[in-house]
N, C-alpha and C. Protein backbone atom coordinates (compact mmCIF):
# COMPACT_ATOMS: atom_id res chain seq x y z
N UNK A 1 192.10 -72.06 143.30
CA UNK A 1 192.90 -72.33 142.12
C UNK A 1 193.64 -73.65 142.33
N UNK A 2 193.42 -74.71 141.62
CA UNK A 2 193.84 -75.70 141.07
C UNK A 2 195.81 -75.70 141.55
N UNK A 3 196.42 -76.67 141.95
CA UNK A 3 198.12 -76.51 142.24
C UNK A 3 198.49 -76.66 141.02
N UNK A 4 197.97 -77.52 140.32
CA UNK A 4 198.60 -77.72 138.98
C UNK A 4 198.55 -76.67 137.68
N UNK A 5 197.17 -76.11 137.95
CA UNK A 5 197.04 -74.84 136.90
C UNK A 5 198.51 -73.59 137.49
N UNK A 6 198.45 -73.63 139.03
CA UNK A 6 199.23 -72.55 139.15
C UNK A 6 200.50 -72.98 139.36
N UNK A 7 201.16 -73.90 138.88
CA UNK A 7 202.31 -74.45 138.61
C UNK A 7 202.60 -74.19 137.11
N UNK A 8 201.66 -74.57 136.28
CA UNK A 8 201.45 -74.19 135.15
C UNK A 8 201.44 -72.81 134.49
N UNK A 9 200.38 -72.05 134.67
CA UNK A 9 200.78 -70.66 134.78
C UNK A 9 202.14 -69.92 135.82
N UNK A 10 202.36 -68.79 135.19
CA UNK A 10 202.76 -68.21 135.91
C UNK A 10 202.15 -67.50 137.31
N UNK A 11 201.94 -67.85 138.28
CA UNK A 11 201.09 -67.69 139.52
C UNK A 11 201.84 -65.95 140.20
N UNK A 12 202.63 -66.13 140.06
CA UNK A 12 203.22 -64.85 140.80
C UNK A 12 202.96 -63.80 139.95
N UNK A 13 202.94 -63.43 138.41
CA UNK A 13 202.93 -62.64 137.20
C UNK A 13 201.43 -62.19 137.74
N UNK A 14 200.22 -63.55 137.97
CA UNK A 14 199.10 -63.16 137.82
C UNK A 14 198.55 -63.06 139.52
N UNK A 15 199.20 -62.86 140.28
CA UNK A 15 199.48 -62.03 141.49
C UNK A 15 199.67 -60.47 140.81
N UNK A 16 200.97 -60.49 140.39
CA UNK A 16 201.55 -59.11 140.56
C UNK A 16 200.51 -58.26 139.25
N UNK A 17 199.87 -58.82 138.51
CA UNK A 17 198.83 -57.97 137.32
C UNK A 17 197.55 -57.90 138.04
N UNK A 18 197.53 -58.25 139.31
CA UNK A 18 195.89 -58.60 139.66
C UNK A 18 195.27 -59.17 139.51
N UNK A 19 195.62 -60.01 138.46
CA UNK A 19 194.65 -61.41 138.28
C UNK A 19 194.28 -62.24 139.48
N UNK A 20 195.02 -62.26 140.79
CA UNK A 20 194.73 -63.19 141.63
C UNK A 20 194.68 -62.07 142.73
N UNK A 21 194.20 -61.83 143.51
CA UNK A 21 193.91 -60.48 144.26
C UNK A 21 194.32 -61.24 145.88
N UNK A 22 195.50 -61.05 146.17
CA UNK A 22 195.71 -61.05 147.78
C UNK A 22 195.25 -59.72 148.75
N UNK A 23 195.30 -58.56 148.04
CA UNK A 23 195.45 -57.56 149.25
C UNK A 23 194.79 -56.52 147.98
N UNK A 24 193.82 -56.05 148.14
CA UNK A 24 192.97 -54.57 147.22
C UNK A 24 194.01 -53.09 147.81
N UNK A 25 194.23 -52.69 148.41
CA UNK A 25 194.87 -51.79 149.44
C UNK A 25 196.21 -50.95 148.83
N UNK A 26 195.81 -49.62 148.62
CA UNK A 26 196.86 -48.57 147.78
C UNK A 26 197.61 -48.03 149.19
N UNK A 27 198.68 -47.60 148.87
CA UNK A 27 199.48 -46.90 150.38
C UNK A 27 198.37 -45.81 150.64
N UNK A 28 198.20 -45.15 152.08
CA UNK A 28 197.32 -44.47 151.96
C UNK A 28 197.82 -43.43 153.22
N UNK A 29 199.07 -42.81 152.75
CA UNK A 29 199.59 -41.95 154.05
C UNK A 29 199.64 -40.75 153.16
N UNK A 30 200.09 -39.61 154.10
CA UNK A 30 200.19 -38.01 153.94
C UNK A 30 200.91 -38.30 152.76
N UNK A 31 202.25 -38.86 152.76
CA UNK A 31 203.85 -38.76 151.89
C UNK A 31 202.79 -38.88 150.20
N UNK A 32 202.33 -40.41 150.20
CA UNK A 32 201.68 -41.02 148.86
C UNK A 32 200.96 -40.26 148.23
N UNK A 33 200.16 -39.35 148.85
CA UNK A 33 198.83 -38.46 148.22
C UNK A 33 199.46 -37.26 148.41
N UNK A 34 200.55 -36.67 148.53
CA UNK A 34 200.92 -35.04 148.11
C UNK A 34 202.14 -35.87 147.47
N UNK A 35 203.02 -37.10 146.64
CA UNK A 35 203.35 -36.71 145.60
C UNK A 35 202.33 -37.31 144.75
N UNK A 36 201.40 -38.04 144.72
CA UNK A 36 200.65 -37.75 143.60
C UNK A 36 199.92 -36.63 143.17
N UNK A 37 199.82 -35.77 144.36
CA UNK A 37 199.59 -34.34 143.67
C UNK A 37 200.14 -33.81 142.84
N UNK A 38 201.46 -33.64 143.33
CA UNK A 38 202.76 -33.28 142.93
C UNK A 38 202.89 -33.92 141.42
N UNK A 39 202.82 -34.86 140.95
CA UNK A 39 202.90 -35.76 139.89
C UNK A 39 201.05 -35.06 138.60
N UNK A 40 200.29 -34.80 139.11
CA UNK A 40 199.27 -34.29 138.88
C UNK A 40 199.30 -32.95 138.01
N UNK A 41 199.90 -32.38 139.35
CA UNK A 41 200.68 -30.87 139.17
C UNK A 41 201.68 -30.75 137.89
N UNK A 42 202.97 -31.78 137.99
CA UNK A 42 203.64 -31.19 136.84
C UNK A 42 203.32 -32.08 135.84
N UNK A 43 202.31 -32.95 135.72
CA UNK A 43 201.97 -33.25 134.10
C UNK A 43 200.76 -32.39 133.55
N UNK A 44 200.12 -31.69 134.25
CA UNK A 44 199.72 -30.45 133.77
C UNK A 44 200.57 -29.37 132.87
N UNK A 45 201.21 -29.16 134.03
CA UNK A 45 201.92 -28.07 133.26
C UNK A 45 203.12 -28.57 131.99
N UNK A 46 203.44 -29.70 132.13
CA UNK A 46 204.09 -29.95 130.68
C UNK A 46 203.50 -30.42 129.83
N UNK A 47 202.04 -30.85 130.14
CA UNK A 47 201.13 -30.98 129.02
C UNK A 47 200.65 -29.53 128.24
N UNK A 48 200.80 -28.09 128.95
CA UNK A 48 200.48 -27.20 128.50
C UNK A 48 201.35 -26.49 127.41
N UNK A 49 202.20 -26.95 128.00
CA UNK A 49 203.71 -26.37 127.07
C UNK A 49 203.71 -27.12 125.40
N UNK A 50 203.99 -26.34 124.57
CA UNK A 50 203.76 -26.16 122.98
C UNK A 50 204.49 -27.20 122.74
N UNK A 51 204.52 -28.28 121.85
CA UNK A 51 205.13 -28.91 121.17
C UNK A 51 205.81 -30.12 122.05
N UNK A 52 205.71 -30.26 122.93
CA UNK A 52 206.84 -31.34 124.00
C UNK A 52 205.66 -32.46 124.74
N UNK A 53 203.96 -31.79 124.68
CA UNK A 53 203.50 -32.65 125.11
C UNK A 53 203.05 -34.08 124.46
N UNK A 54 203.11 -34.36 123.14
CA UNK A 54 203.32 -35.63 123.05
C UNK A 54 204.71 -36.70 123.31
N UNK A 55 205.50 -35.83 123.00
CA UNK A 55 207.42 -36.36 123.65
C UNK A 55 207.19 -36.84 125.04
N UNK A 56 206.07 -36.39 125.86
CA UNK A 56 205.85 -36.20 127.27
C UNK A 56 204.96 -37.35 127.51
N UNK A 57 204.20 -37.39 127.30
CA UNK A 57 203.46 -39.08 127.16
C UNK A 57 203.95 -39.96 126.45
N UNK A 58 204.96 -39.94 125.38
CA UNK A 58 205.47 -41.04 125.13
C UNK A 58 206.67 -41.77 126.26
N UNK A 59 206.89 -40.48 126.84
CA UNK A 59 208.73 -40.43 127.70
C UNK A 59 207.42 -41.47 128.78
N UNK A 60 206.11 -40.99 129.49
CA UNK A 60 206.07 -41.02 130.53
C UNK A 60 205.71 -42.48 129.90
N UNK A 61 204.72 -42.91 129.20
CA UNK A 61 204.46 -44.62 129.00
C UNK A 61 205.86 -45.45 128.90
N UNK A 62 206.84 -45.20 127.96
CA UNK A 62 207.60 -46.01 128.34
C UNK A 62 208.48 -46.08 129.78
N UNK A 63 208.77 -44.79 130.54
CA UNK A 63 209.06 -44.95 132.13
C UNK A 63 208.40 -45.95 132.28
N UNK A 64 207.05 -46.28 131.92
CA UNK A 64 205.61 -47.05 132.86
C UNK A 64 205.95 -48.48 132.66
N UNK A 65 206.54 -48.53 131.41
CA UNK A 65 206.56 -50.17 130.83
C UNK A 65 207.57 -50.26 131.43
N UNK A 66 208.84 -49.30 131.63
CA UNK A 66 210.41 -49.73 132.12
C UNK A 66 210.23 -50.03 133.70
N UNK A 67 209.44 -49.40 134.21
CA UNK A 67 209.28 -49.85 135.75
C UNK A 67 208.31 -50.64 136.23
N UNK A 68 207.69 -50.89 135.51
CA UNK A 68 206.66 -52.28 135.97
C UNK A 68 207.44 -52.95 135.57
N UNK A 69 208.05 -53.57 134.39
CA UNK A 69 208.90 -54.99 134.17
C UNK A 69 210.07 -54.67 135.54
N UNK A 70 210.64 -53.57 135.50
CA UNK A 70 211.72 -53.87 137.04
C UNK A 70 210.72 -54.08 138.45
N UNK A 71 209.99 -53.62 138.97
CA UNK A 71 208.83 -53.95 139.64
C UNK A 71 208.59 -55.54 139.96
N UNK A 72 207.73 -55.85 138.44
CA UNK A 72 207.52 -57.03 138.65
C UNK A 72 208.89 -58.17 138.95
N UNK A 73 210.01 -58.00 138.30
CA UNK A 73 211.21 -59.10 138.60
C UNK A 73 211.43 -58.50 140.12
N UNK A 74 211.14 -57.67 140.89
CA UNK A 74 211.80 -57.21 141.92
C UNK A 74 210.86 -57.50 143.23
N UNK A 75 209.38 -57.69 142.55
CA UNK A 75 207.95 -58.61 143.49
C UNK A 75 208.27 -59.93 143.28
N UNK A 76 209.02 -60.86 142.17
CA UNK A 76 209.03 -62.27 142.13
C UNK A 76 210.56 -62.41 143.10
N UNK A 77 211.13 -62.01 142.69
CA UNK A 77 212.53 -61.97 143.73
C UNK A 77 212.22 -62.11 145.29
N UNK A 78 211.38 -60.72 145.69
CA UNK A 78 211.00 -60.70 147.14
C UNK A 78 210.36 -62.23 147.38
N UNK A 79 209.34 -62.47 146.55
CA UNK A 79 208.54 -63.30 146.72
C UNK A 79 209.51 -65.07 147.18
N UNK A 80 210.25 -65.47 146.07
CA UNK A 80 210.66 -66.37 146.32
C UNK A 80 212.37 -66.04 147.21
N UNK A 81 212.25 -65.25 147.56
CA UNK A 81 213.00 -65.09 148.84
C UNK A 81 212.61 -65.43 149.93
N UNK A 82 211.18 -64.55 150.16
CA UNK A 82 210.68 -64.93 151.35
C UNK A 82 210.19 -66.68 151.46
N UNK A 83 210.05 -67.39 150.23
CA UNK A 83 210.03 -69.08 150.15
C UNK A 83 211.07 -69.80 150.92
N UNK A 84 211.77 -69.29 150.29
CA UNK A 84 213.33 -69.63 150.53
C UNK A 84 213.77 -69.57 152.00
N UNK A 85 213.33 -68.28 152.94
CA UNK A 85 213.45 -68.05 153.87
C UNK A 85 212.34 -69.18 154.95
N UNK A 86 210.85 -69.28 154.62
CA UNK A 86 210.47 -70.18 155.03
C UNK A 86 211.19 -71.49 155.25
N UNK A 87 211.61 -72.22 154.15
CA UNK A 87 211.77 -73.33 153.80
C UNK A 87 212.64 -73.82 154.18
N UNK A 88 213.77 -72.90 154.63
CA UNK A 88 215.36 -73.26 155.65
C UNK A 88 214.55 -73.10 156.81
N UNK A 89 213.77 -72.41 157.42
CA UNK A 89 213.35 -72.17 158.77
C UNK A 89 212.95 -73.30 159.06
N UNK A 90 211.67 -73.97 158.03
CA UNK A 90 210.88 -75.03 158.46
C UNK A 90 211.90 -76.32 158.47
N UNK A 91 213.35 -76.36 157.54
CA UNK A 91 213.82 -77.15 157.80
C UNK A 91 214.76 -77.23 158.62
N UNK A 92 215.25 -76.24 159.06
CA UNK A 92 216.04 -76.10 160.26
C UNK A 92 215.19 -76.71 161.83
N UNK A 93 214.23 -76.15 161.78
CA UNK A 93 212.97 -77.06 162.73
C UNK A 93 213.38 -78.39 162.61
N UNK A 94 213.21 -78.67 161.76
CA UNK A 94 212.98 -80.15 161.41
C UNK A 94 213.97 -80.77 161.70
N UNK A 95 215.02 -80.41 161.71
CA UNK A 95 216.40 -80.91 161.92
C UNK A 95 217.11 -80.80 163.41
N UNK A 96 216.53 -79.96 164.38
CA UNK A 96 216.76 -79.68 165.54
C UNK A 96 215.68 -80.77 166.35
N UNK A 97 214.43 -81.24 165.84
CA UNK A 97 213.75 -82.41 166.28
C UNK A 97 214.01 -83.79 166.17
């Protein structure tokens, strides 16, 4: 990718949507896969329940939209932190030479 296209675009956005793929790799321990069970488990059962399961997919999509936008500001944050952290290091180097 071009410096100037990804100066241009937003480069980190299309990091954090997948558009630019650093790492394929889901957590993959005991904890992650019994609560997605768990998560499995009770949208079953409140999908079964009379009258609440569309309230229940609407509640759960917007959770989805409310925590990916905090997500994503909270992956660009890390991100240009850890810049930031480089960039005194490398110039602190630089300054001790």
């Amino acid at each position: 990718m071009e410096l100037e296209k990804m100066l241009k675009d937003d480069f980190l956005k299309q990091i954090y949507y997948g558009e630019v793929y650093l790492s394929r790799e889901n957590p993959d321990t005991p904890e992650y896969q019994k609560i997605l069970q768990k998560i499995r488990n009770l949208s079953e059962k409140i999908r079964r329940e009379r009258g609440i399961g569309k309230y229940f997919e609407e509640y759960n999509e917007a959770i989805a939209i409310k925590e990916s936008m905090e997500t994503e500001l909270h992956f660009k944050l890390g991100f240009k932190t850890a810049v930031r952290l480089l960039v005194y290091g490398l110039n602190d180097k630089l300054d001790i030479e």
